[in-house]
Protein backbone atom coordinates (compact mmCIF):
# COMPACT_ATOMS: atom_id res chain seq x y z
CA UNK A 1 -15.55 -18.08 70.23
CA UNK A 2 -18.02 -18.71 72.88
CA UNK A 3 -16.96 -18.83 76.87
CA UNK A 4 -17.76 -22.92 76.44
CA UNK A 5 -15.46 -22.99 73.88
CA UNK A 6 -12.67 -20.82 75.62
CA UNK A 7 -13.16 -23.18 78.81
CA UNK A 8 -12.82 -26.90 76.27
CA UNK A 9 -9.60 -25.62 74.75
CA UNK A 10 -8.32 -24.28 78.20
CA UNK A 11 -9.33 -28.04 79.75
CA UNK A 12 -7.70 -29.54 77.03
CA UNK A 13 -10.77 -31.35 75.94
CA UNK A 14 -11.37 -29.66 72.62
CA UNK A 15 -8.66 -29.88 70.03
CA UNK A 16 -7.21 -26.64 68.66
CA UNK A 17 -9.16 -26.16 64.75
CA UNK A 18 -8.50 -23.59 62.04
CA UNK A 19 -11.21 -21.65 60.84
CA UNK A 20 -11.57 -20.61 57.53
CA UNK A 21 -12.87 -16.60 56.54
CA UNK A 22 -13.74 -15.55 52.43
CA UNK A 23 -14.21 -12.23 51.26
CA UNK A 24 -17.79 -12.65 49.59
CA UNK A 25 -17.03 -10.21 47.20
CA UNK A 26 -13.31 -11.29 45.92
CA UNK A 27 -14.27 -15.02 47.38
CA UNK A 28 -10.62 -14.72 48.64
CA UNK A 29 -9.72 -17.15 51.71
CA UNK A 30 -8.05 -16.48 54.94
CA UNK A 31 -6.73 -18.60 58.29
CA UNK A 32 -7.93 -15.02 60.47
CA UNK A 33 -10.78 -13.01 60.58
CA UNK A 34 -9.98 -9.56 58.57
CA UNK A 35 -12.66 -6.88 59.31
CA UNK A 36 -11.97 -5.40 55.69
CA UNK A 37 -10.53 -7.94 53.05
CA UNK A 38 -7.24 -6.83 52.11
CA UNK A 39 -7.42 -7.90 48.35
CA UNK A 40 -10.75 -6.03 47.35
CA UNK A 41 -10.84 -3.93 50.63
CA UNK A 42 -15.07 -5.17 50.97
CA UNK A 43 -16.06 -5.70 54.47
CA UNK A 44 -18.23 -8.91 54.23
CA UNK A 45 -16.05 -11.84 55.64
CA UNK A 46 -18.08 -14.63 56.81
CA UNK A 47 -16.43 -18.42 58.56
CA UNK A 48 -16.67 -20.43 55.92
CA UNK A 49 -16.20 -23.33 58.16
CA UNK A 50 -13.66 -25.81 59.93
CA UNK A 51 -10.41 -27.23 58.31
């Protein structure tokens, strides 16, 4: 999260979004960034994207 970003959510003009994380190996999902997935224990976790 960029300092733009950090200053919108602490203005209250950006509401507060979940982003999504998979494991490209497993193609397990998470709500947090892992550095390491804890399924398959791979380190490539990339944002998938907004929910």
């Amino acid at each position: 999260m960029g300092v733009l970003e950090r200053a919108k959510r602490a203005s209250g003009l950006s509401t507060p979004e979940t982003l999504r994380y998979m494991c490209l190996e497993c193609e397990t999902q998470f709500d947090v960034q892992h550095h390491a997935c804890p399924v398959c224990e791979a380190y490539d976790i990339r944002r998938t994207g907004r929910v």
